[in-house]
Protein backbone atom coordinates (compact mmCIF):
# COMPACT_ATOMS: atom_id res chain seq x y z
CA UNK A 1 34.71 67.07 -22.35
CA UNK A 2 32.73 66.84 -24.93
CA UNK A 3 30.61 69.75 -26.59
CA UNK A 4 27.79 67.79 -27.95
CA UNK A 5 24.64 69.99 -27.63
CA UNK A 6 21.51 67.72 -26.13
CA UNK A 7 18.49 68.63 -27.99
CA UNK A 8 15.60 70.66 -25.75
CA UNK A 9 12.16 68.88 -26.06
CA UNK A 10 10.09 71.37 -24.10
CA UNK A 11 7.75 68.67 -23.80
CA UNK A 12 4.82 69.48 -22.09
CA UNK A 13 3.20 66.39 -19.96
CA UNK A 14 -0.37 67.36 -18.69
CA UNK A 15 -2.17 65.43 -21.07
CA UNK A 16 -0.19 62.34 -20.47
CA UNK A 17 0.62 62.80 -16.73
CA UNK A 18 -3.07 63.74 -15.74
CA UNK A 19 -4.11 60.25 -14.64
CA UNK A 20 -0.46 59.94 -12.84
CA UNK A 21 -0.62 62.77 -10.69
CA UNK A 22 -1.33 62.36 -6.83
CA UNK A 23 -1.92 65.21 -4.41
CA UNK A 24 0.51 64.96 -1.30
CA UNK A 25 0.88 66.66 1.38
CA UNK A 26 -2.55 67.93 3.18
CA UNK A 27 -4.23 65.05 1.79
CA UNK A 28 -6.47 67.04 0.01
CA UNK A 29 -7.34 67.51 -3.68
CA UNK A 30 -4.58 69.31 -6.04
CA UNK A 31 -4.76 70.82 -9.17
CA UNK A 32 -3.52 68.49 -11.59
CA UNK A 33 -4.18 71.00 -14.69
CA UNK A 34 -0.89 71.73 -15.28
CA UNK A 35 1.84 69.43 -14.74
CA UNK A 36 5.82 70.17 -15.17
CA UNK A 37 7.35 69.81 -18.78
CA UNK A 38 10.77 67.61 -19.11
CA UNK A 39 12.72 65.85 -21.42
CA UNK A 40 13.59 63.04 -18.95
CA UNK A 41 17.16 64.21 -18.53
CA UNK A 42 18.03 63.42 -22.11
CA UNK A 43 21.86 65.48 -21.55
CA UNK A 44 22.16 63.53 -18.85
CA UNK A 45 22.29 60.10 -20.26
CA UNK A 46 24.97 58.93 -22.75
CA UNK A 47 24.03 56.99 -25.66
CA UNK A 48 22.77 53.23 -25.06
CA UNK A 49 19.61 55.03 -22.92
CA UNK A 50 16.30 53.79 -23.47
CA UNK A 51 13.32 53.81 -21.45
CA UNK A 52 13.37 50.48 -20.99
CA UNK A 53 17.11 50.42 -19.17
CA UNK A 54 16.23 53.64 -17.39
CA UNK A 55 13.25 53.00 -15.38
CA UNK A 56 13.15 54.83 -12.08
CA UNK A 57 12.19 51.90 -9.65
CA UNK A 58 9.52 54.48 -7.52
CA UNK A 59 8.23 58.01 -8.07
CA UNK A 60 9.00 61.29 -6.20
CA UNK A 61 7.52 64.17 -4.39
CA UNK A 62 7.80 66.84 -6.74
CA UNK A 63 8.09 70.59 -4.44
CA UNK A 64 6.67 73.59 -6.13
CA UNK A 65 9.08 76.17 -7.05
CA UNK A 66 8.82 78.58 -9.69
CA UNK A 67 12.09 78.56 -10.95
CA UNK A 68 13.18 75.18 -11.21
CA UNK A 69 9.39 74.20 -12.19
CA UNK A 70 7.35 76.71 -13.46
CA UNK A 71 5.15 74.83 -15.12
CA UNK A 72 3.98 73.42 -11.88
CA UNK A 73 1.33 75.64 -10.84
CA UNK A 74 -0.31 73.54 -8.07
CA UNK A 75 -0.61 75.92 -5.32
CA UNK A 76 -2.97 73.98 -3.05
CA UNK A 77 0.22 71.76 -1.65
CA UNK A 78 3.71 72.54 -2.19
CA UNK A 79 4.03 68.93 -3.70
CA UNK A 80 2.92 67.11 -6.30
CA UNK A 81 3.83 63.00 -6.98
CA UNK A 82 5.21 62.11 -10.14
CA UNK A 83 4.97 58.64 -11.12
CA UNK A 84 7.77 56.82 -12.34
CA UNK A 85 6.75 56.58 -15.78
CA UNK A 86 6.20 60.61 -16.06
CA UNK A 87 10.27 60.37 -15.40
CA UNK A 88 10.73 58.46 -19.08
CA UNK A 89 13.16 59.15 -21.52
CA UNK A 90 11.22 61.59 -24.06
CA UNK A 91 13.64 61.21 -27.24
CA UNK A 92 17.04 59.94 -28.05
CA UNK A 93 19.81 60.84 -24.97
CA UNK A 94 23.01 63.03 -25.93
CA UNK A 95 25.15 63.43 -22.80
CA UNK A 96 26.26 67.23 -22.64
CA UNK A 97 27.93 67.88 -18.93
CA UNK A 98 27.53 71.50 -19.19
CA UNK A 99 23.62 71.96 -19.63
CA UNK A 100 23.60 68.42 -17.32
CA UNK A 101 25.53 69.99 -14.56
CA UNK A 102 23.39 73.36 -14.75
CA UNK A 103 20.54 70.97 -13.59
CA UNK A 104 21.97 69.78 -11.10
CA UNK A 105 23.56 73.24 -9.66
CA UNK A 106 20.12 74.32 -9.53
CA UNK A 107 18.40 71.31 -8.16
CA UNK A 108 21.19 71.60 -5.46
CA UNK A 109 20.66 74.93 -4.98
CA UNK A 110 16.59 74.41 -4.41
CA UNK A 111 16.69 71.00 -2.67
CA UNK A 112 19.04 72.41 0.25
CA UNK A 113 16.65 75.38 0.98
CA UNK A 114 13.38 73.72 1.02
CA UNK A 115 11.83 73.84 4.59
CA UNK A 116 12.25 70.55 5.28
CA UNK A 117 16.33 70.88 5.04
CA UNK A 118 16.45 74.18 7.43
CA UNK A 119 17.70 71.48 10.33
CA UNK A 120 18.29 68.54 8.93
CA UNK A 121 15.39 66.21 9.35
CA UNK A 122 12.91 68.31 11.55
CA UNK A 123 11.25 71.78 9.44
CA UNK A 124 12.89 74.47 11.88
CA UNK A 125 16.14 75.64 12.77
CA UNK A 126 17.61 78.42 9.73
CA UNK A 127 17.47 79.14 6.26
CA UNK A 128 19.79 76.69 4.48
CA UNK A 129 22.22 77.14 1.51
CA UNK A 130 24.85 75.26 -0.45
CA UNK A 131 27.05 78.62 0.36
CA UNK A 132 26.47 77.63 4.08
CA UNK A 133 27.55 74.13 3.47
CA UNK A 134 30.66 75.11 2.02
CA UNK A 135 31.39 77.38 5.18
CA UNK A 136 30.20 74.47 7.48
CA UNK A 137 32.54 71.86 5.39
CA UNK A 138 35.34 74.79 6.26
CA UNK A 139 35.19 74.33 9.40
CA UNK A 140 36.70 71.06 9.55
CA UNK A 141 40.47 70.49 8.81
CA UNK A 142 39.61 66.44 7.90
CA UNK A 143 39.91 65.04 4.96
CA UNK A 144 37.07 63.94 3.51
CA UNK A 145 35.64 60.71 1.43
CA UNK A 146 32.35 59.23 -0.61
CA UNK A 147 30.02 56.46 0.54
CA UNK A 148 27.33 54.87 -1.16
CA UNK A 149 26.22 56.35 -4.07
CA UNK A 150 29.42 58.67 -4.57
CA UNK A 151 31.41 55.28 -4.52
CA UNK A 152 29.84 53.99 -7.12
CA UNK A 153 29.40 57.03 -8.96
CA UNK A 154 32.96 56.85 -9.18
CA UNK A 155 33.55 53.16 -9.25
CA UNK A 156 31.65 52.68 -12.29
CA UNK A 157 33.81 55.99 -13.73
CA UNK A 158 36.63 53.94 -13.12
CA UNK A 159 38.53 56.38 -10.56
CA UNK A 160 37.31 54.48 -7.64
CA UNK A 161 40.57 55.43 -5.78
CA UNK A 162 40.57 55.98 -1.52
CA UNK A 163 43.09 58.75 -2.79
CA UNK A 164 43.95 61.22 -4.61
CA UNK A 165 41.09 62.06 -6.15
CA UNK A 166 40.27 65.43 -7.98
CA UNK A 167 37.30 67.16 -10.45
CA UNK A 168 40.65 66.67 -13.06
CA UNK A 169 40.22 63.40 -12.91
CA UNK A 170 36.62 63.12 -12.62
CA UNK A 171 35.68 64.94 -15.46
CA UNK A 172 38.41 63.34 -17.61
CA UNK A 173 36.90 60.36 -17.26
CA UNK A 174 33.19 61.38 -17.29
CA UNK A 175 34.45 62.62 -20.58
CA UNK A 176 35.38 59.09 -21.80
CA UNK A 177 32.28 56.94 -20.24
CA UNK A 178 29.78 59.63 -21.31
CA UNK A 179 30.74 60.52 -24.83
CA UNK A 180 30.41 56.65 -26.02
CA UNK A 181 27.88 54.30 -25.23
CA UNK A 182 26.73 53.18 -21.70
CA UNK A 183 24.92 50.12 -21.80
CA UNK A 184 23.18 47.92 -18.83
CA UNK A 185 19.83 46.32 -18.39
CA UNK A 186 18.45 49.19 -15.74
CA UNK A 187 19.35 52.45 -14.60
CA UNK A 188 21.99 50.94 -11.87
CA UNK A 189 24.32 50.56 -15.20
CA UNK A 190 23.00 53.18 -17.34
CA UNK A 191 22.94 56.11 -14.44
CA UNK A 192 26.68 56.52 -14.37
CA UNK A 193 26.57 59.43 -16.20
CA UNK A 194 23.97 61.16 -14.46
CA UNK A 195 25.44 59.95 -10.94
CA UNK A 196 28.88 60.94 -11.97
CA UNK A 197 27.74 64.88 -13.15
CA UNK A 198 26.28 65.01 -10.27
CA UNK A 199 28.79 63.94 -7.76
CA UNK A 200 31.05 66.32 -9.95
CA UNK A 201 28.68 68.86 -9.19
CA UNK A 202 28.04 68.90 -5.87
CA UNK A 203 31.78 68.59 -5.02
CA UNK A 204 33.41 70.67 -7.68
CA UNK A 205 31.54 73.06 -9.21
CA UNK A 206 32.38 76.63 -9.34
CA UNK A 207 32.87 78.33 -5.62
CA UNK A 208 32.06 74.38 -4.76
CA UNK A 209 33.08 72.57 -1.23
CA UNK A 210 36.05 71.55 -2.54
CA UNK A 211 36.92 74.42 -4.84
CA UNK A 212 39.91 77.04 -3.10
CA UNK A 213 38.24 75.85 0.28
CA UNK A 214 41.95 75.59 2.08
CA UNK A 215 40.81 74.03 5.38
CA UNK A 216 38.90 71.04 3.60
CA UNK A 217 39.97 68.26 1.16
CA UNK A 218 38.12 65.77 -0.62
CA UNK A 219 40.33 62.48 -0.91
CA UNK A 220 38.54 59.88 -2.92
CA UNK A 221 35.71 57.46 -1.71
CA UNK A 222 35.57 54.07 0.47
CA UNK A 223 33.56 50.87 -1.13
CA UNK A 224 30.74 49.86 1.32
CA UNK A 225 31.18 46.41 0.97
CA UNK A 226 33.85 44.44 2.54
CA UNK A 227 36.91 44.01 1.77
CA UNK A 228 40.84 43.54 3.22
CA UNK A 229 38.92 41.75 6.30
CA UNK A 230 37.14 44.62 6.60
CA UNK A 231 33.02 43.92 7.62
CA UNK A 232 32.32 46.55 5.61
CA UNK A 233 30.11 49.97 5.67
CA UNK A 234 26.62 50.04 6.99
CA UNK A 235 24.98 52.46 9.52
CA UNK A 236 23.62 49.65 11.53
CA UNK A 237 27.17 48.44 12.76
CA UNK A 238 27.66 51.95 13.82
CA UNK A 239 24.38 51.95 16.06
CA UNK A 240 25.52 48.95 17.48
CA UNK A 241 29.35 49.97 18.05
CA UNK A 242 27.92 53.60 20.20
CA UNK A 243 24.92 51.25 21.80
CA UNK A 244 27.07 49.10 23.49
CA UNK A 245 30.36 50.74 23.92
CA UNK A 246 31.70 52.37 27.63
CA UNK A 247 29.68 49.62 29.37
CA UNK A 248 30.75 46.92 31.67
CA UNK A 249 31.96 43.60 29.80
CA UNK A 250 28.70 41.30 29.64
CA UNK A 251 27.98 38.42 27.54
CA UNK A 252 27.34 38.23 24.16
CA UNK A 253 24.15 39.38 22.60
CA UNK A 254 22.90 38.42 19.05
CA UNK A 255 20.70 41.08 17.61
CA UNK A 256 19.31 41.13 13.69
CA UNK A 257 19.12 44.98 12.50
CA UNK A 258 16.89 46.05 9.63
CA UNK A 259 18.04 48.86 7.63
CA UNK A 260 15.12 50.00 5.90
CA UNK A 261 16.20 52.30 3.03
CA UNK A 262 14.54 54.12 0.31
CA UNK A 263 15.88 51.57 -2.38
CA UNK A 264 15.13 48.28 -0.56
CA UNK A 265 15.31 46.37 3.03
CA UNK A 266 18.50 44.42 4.39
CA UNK A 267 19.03 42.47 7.15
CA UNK A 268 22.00 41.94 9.30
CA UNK A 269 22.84 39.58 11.90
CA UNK A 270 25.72 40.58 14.53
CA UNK A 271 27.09 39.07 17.56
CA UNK A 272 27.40 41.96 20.23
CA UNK A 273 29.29 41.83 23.17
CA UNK A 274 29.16 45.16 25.22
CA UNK A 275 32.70 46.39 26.73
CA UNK A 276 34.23 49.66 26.54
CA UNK A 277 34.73 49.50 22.98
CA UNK A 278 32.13 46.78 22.23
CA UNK A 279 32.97 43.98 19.95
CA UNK A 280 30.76 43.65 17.25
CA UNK A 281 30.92 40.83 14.90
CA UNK A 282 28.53 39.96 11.58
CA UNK A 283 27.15 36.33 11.54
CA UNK A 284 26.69 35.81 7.78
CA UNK A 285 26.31 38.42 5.40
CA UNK A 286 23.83 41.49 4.86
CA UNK A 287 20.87 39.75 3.21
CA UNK A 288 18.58 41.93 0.85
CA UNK A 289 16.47 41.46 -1.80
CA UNK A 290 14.92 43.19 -4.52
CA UNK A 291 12.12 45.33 -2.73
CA UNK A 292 11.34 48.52 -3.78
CA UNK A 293 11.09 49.81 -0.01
CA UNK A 294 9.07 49.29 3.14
CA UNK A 295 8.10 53.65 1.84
CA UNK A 296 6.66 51.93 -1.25
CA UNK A 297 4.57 49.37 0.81
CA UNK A 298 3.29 52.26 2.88
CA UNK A 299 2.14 54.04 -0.03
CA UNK A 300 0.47 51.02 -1.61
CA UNK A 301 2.99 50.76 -4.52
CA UNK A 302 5.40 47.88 -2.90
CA UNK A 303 7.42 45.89 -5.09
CA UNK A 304 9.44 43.09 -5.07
CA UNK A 305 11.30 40.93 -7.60
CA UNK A 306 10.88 37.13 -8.17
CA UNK A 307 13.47 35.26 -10.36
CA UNK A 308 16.84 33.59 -10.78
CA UNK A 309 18.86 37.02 -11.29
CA UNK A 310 20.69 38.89 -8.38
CA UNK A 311 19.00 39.46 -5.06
CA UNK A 312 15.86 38.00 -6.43
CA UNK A 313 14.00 35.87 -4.65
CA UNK A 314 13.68 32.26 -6.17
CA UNK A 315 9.88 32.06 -5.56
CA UNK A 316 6.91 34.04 -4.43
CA UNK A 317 7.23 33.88 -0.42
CA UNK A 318 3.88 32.66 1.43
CA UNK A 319 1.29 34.91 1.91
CA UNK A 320 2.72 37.31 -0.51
CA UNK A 321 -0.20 38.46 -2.50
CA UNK A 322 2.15 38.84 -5.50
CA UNK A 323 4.84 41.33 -7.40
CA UNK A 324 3.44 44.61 -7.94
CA UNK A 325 1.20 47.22 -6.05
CA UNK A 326 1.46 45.60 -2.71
CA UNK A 327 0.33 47.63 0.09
CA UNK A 328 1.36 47.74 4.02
CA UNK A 329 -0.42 44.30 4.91
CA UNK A 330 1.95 42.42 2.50
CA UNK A 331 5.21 44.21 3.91
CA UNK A 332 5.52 41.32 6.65
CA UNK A 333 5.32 38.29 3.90
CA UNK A 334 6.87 39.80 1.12
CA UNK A 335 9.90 41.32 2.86
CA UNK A 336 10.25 40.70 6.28
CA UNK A 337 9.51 36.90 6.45
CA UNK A 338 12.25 36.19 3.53
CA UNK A 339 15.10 38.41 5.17
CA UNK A 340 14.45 36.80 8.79
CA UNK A 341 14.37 33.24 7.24
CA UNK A 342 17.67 33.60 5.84
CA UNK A 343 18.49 34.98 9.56
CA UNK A 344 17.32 31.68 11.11
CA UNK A 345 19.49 29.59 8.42
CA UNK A 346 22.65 32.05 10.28
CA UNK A 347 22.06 31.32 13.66
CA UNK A 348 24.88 29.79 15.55
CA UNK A 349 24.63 26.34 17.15
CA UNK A 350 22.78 26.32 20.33
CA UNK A 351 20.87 30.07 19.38
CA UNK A 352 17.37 30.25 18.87
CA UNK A 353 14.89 32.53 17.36
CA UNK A 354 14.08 34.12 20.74
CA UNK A 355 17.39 34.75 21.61
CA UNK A 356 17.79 36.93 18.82
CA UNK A 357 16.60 40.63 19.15
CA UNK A 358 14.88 42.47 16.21
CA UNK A 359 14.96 45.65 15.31
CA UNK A 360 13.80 47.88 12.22
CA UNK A 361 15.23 51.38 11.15
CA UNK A 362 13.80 53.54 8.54
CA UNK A 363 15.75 56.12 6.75
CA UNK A 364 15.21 58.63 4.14
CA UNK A 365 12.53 56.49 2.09
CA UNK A 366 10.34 56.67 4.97
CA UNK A 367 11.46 60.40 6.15
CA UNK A 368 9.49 61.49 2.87
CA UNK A 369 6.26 59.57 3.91
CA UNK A 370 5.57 62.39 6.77
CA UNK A 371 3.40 65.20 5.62
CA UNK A 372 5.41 67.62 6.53
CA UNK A 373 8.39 66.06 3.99
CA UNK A 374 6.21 66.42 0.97
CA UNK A 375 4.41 62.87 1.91
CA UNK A 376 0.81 61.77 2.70
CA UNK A 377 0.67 59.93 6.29
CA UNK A 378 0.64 61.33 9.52
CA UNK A 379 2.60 60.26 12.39
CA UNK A 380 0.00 58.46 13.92
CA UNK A 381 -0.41 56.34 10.20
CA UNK A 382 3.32 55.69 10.31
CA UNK A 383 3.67 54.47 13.61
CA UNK A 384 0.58 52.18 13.50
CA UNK A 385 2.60 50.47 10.26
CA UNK A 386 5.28 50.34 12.14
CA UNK A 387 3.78 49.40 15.78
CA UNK A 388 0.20 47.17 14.74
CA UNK A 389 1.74 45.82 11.36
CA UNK A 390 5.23 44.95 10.99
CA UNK A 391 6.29 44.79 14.68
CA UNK A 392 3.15 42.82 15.11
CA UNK A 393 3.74 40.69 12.45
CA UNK A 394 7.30 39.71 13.26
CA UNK A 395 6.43 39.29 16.99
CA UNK A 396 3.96 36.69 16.12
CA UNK A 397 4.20 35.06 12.77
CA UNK A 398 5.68 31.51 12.95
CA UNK A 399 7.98 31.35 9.78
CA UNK A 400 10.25 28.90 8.60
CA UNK A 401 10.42 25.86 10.83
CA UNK A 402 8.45 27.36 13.11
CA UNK A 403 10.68 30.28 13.85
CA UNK A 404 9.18 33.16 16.19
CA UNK A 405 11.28 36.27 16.63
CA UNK A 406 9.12 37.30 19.63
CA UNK A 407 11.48 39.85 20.78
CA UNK A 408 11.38 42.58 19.05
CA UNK A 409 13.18 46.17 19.87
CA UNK A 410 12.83 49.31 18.00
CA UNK A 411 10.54 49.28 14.67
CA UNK A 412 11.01 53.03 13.51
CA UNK A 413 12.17 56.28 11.00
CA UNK A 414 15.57 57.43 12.30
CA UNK A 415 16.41 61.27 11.83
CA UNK A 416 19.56 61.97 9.43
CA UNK A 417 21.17 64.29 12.16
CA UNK A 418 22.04 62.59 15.44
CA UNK A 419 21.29 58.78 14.38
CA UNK A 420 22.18 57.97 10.62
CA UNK A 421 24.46 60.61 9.69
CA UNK A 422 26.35 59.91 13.27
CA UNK A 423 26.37 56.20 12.72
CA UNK A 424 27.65 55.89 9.30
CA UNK A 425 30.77 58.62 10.33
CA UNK A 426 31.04 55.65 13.43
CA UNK A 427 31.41 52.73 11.10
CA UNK A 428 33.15 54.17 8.76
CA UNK A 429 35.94 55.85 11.50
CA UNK A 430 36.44 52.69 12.88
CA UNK A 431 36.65 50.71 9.99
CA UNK A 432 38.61 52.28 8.20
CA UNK A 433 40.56 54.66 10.33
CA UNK A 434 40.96 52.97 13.79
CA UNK A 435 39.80 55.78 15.38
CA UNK A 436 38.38 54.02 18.42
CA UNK A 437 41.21 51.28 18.77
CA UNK A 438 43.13 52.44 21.62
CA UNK A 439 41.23 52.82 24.63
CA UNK A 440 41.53 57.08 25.65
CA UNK A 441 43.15 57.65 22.46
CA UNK A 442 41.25 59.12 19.24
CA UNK A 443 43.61 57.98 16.52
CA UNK A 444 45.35 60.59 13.95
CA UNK A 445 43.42 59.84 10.74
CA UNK A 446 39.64 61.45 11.60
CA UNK A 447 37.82 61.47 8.25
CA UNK A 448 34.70 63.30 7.47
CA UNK A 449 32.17 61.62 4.75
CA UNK A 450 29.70 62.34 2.19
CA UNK A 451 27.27 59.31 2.54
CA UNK A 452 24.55 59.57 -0.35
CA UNK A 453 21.53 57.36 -0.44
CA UNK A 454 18.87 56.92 -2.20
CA UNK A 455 16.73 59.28 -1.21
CA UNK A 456 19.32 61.95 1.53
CA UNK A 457 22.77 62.56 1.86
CA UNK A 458 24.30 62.78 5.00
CA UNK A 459 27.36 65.08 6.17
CA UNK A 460 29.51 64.47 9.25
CA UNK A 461 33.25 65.68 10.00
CA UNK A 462 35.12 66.12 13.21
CA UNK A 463 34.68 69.87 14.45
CA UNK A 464 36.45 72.04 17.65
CA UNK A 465 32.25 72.81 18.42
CA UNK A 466 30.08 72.92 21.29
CA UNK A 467 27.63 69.87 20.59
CA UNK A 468 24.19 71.70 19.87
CA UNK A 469 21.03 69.96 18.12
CA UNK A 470 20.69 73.26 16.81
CA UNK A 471 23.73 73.36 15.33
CA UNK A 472 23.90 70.06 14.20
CA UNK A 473 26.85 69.37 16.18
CA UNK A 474 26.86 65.88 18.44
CA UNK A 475 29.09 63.71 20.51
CA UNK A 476 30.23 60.53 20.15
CA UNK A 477 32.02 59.12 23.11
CA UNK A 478 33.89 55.43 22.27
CA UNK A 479 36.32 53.60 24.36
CA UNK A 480 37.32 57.09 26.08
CA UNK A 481 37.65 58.84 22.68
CA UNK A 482 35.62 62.00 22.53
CA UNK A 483 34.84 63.84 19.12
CA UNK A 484 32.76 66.01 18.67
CA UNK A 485 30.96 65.61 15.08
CA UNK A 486 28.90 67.91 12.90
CA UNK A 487 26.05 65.90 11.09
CA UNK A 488 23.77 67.33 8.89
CA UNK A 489 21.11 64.99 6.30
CA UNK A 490 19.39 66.38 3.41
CA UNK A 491 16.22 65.27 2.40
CA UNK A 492 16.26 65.06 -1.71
CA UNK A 493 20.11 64.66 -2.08
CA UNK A 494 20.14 61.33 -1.89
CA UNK A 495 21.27 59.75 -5.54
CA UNK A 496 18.33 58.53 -6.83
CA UNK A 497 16.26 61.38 -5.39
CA UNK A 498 18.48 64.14 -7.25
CA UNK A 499 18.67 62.18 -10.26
CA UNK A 500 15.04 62.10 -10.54
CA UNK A 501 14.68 65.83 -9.90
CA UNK A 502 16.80 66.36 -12.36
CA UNK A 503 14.83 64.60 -14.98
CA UNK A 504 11.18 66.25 -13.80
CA UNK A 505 13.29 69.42 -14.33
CA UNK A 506 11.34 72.13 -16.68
CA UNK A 507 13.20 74.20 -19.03
């Protein structure tokens, strides 16, 4: 590893972040006097960094707390919003995973106890700890993998093995990305290092989950996309798969889920036909394009991308008042009308718009919207944008050809505990694992999961517990296989999330 030192720029930002700061929270005026000093995570970045390639796409809800922040001395609100741009690269980057991974312990640390993490996505329930997790993790005698952003994290390390793999190897080869230079044209590329210390981190660090824990085992990570046959990893398949499992055969259903994340908005379109383990099969692929999140639109800071490069969209759709800054009226043309008109080009022979039912799920993006997650609507703001704008809108809007998906399901925010974190361990059991394939039968390989985000992580494992929503603990009954699952989210674990913690972090 290397021993590089990265140079401390106690950089203090009031003057510069002054104009950038928003109160959230209350909704009432917040000091903005002093604001938190950073270097914009300069050890965390190998060399090949620039502002330019490391541009967080949205801001984040900076919590007070004295020690990881004490410059931040707003007291009227426990948050304040940092802007993306007060998140910039303040000098030339010099990975160093020692004082990097020190950032990160603490930001753990902090992030798991904040209120809003006591039970998962609702502010009650205990105290919380990364000492508690570890005991929790105990507790289950499954292996365990990475999703999402700990694939990649490793993927882009090169150990992206299903297998196998330990902090040796990780921080061997963290060692030999990070101490030459990382290149990309955004952070997706450039982040590895940052991603990587951090998935070290939170897996391996000293007394970590994974560290002399005898009863748990973390194996390696599983891609999300699809491969071997396999539809690949999404939450949504899982909803589906516990919707319309132990029912009575019925015909088939077609149903187009939105899974609204912090980083962006994808569609799917599945053929559903309920049964005791029901079938569910993907028409097409997951569409998406380069939004910056239905929580962005909310805010007034919705973005989306226009262009001939990856996930862009080739032109401005109709309606859309344009690129940047677009508020919660311009969710419907800019990101919804797109995604369904690529649904419509899907549609079997013989299935029309109508016959297709619509549904919208919110996760972590939108979790931090709520007041009481640091955010600046109330419930009864969020479900109007969800009830009187976009359900409205996609209920009624003619779009391409004429198409009307008039019937629309749920449009909502789903909690981390007993919907996301449960669906994801679903999907990924049954894709991987066959845990569900024999009817009364629960399969021999049960795997638990770390699935990180954007902006939470979720935790689910197999446990010998009582379900309790208290304790996190909830069934999940498929084809006659019953398994009881802990499932725990954390708000501000996600990957992008942490990473930008780290690099608001004072010191």
């Amino acid at each position: 590893m290397t021993d590089r030192t990265a140079p401390i720029l106690n950089v203090l930002l009031a003057s510069v972040l002054a104009a950038s700061l928003v109160a959230c929270g209350s909704g009432s005026s917040s000091s903005t006097a002093s604001a938190p000093g950073n270097n914009g995570g300069l050890d965390c970045f190998a060399t090949g960094a620039t502002v330019t390639n490391t541009i967080e796409g949205s801001g984040i809800a900076l919590f007070y707390n004295a020690i990881m922040y004490p410059s931040n001395t707003n007291m009227g609100t426990p948050w304040t919003f940092l802007q993306p741009a007060a998140l910039d690269l303040k000098g030339t980057p010099s990975y160093n995973y020692a004082t990097c991974s020190a950032k990160y312990d603490t930001i753990i640390n902090t992030v798991i106890a904040q209120d809003r993490n006591k039970n998962g996505t609702l502010s009650d329930g205990s105290n919380d700890s990364y000492a508690a997790l570890r005991s929790a993790v105990a507790r289950s005698t499954a292996p365990f993998v990475g999703l999402d952003t700990f694939y990649y994290a490793a993927n882009d390390l090169g150990v992206g093995v299903s297998t196998g793999l330990s902090s040796a190897q990780f921080q061997a080869a963290l060692s030999r990305k990070c101490s030459g230079t990382v290149s990309g044209v955004d952070i997706q590329a450039t982040g590895v290092c940052a991603n990587g210390t951090y998935m070290n981190n939170f897996l391996w660090r000293a007394n970590g989950l994974f560290i002399d824990n005898v009863s748990a085992d973390f194996v390696g990570v599983q891609p999300s996309n699809s491969v071997n046959g396999n539809p690949g990893l999404t939450w949504t398949r899982g909803y589906l798969l516990q919707k319309y499992s132990n029912r009575s055969p019925g015909t088939q259903i077609y149903t187009a889920v939105f899974d609204a994340g912090s980083s962006g908005t994808r569609v799917s379109l599945y053929e559903v036909i309920p049964g005791l383990k029901a079938s569910i099969t993907p028409i097409g692929n997951t569409k998406k394009y380069k939004d910056s999140g239905i929580n962005d639109f909310m805010s007034g800071n919705g973005t989306i991308a226009v262009g001939t490069g990856k996930n862009e969209l080739p032109t401005l759709p109709a309606n859309c008042s344009g690129t940047t800054g677009l508020g919660q009226s311009q969710v419907g043309p800019c990101v919804l009308q797109p995604l369904l008109d690529y649904v419509t080009t899907q549609l079997p022979t013989g299935v029309n718009a109508t016959d297709v039912k619509v549904e919208l799920f919110a996760t972590a993006g939108m979790r931090t919207e709520d007041i009481k997650n640091g955010g600046a609507f109330t419930t009864a703001q969020i479900t109007n944008f969800y009830d009187n704008i976009m359900k409205l809108y996609v209920r009624s809007t003619p779009l391409s050809g004429g198409a009307v998906y008039s019937n629309v399901g749920e449009f909502k925010t789903i909690n981390g505990n007993s919907e996301e974190g449960v669906w994801s361990w679903i999907n990924l059991n049954d894709v991987y694992y066959d845990t569900f394939a024999t009817p009364d039968e629960c399969g021999s390989n049960q795997i638990g999961d770390f699935e990180v985000g954007g902006s939470s992580m979720q935790v689910a494992f197999p446990v010998n517990s009582t379900p309790t929503e208290s304790g996190n603990v909830y069934n999940v009954n498929i084809n006659g296989c019953s398994i009881n699952v802990y499932s725990k989210t954390f708000l501000g674990l996600g990957g992008d999330d942490a990473r930008k913690f780290m690099r608001a972090y004072n010191y």
